[in-house]
N, C-alpha and C. Protein backbone atom coordinates (compact mmCIF):
# COMPACT_ATOMS: atom_id res chain seq x y z
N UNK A 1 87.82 105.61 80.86
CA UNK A 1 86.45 105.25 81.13
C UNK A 1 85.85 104.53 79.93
N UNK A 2 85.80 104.80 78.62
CA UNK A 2 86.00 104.40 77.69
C UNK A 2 85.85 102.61 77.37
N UNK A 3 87.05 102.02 78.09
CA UNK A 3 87.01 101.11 78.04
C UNK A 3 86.49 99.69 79.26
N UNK A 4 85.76 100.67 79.79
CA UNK A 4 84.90 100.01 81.15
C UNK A 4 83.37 100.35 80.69
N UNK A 5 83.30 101.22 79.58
CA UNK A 5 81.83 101.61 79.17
C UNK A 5 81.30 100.46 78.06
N UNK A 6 80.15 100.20 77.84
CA UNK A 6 79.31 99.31 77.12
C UNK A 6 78.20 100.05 76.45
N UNK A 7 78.17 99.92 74.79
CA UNK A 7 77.46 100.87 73.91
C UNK A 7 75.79 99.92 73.79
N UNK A 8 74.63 101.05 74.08
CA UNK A 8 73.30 100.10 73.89
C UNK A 8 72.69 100.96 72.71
N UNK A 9 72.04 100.10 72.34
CA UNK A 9 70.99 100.49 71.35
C UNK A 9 69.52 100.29 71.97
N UNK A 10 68.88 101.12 72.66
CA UNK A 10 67.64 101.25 73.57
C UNK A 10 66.97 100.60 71.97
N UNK A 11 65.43 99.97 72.11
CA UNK A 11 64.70 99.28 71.47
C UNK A 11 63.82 100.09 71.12
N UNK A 12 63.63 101.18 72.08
CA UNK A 12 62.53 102.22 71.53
C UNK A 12 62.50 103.57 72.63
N UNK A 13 61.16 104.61 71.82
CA UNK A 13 61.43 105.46 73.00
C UNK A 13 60.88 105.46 74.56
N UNK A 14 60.84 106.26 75.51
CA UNK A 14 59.68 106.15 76.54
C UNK A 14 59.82 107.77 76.87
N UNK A 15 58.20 108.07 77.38
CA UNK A 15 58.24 109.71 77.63
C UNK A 15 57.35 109.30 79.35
N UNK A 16 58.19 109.09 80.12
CA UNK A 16 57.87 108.47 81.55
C UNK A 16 58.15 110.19 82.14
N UNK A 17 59.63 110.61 81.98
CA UNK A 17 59.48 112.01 82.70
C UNK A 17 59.52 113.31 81.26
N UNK A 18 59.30 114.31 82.29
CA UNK A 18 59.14 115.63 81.54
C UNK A 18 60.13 116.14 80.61
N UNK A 19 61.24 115.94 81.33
CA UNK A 19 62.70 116.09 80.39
C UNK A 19 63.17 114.87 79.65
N UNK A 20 63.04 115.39 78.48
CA UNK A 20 62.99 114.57 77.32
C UNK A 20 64.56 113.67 77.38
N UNK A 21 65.73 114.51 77.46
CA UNK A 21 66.66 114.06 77.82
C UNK A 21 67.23 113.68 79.20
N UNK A 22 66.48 113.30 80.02
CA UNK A 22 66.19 112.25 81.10
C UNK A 22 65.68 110.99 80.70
N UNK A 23 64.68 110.84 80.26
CA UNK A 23 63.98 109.48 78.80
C UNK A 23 65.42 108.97 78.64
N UNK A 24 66.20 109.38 77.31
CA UNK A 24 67.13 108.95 77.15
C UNK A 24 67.97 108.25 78.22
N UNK A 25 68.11 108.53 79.15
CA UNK A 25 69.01 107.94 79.93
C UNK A 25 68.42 106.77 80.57
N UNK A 26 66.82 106.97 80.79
CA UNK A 26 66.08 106.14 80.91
C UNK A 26 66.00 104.47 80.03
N UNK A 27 65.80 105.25 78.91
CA UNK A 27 66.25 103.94 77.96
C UNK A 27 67.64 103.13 77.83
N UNK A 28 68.43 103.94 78.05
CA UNK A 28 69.77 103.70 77.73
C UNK A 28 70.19 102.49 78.96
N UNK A 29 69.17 103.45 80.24
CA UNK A 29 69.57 101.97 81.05
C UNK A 29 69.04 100.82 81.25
N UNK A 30 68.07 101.07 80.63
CA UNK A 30 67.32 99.83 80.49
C UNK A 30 67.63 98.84 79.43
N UNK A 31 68.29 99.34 78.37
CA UNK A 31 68.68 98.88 77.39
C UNK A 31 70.11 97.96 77.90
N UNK A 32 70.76 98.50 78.79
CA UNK A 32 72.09 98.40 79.02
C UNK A 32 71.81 97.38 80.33
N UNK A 33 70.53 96.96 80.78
CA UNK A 33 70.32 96.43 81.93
C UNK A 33 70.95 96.79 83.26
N UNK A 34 71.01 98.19 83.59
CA UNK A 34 71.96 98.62 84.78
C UNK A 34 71.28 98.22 85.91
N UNK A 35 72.14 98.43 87.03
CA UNK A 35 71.70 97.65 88.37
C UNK A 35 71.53 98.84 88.95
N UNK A 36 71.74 100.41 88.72
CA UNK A 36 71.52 101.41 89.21
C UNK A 36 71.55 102.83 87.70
N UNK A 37 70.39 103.73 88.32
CA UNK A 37 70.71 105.05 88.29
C UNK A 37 71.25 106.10 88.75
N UNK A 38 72.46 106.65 88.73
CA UNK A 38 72.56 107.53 89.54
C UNK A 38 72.71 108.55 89.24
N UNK A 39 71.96 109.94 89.68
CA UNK A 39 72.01 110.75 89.00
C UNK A 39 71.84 112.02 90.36
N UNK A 40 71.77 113.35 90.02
CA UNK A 40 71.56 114.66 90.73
C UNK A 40 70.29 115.37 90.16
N UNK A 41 70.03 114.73 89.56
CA UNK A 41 68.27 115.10 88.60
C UNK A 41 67.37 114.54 89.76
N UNK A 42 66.50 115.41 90.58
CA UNK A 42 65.59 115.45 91.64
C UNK A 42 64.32 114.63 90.41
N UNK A 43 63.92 115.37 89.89
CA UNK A 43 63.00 114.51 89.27
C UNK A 43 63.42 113.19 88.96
N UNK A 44 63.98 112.53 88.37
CA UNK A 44 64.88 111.56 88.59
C UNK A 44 64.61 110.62 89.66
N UNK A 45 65.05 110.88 90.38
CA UNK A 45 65.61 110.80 92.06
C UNK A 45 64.10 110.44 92.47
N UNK A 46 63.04 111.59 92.29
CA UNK A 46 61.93 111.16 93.14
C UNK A 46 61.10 110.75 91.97
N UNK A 47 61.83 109.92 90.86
CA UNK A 47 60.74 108.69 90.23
C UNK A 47 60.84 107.10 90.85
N UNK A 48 62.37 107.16 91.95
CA UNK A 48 62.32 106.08 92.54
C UNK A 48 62.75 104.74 92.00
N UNK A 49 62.52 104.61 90.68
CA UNK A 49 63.08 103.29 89.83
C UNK A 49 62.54 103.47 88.39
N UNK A 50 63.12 102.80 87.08
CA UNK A 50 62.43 102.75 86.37
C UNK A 50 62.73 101.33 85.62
N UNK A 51 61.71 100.50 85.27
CA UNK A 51 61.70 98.90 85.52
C UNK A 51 62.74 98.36 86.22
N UNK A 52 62.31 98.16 87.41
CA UNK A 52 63.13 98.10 88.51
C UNK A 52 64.34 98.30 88.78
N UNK A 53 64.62 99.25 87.82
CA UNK A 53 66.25 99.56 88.00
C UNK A 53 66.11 100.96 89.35
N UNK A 54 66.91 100.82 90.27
CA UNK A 54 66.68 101.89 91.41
C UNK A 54 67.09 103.17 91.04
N UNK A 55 66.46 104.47 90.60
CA UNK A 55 67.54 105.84 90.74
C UNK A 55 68.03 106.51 91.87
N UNK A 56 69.12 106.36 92.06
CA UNK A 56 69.38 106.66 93.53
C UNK A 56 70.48 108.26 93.55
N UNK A 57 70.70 109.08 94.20
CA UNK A 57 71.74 109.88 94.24
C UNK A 57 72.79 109.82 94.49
N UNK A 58 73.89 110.59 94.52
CA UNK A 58 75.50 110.01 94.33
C UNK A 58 75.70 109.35 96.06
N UNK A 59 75.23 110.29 96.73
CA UNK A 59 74.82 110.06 98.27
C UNK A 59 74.32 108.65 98.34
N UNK A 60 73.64 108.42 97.98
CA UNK A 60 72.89 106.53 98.52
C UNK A 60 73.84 105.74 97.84
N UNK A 61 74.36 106.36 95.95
CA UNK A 61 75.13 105.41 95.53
C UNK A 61 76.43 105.08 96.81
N UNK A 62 77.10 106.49 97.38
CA UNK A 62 78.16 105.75 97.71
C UNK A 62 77.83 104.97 99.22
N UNK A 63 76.71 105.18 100.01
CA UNK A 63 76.09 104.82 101.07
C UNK A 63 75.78 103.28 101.10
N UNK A 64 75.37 102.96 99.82
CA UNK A 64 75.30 101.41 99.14
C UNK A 64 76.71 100.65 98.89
N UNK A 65 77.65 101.42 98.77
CA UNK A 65 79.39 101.00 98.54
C UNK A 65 79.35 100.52 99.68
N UNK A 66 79.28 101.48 100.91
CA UNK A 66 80.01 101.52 102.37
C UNK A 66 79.84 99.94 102.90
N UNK A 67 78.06 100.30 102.82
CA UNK A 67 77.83 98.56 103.32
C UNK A 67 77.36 97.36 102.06
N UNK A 68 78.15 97.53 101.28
CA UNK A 68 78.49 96.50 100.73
C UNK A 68 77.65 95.93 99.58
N UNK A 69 76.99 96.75 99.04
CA UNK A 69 75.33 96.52 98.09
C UNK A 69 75.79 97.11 96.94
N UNK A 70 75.75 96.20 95.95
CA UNK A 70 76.24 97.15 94.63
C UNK A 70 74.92 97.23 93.20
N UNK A 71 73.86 96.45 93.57
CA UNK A 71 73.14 96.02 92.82
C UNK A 71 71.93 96.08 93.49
N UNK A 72 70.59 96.22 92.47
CA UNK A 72 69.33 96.08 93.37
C UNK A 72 68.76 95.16 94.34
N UNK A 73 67.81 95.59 94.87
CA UNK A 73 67.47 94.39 95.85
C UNK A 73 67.01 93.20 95.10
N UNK A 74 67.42 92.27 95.95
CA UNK A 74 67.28 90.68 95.44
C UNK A 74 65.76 90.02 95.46
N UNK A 75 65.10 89.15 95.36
CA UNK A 75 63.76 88.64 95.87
C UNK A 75 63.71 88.51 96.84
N UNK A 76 64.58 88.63 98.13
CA UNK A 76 64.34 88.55 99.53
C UNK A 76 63.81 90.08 99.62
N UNK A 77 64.57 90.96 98.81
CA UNK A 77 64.29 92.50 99.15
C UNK A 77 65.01 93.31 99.87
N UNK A 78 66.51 92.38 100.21
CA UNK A 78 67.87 92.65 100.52
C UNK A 78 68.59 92.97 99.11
N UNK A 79 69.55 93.93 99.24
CA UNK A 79 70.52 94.36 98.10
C UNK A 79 71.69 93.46 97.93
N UNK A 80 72.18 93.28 96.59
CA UNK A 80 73.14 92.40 96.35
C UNK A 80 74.19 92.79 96.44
């Protein structure tokens, strides 16, 4: 895994949710520009996105595989 992973240096902090080490991951993906969150953290989950990156659960992630969407929605508002 290791060598499919990409190291960020987030730019700063953000205190958006309650668990401090949720933030972190927050930044990290933003830093890292991800096309998804996915996580089992309900809080998480029902923040819905954070700068437009989607948090979705392992469930939607692989629901998004099936039909073919690997990335957020596009400016049409269709997934890529």
């Amino acid at each position: 895994m290791a060598e499919a992973a990409d190291t960020v240096d987030p730019a700063g902090r953000v205190t958006v949710l309650g668990d401090e080490p949720d933030n972190r991951v927050l930044e990290a993906a933003a830093a890292g520009r991800a096309d998804l969150i996915v996580t089992g953290d309900k809080a998480m989950q029902d923040h819905g996105s954070f700068r437009g990156i989607p948090i979705v659960s392992a469930a939607q992630f692989v629901a998004r595989l099936q039909q073919g969407h690997t990335g957020p929605p596009g400016p049409s508002g269709h997934e890529s």
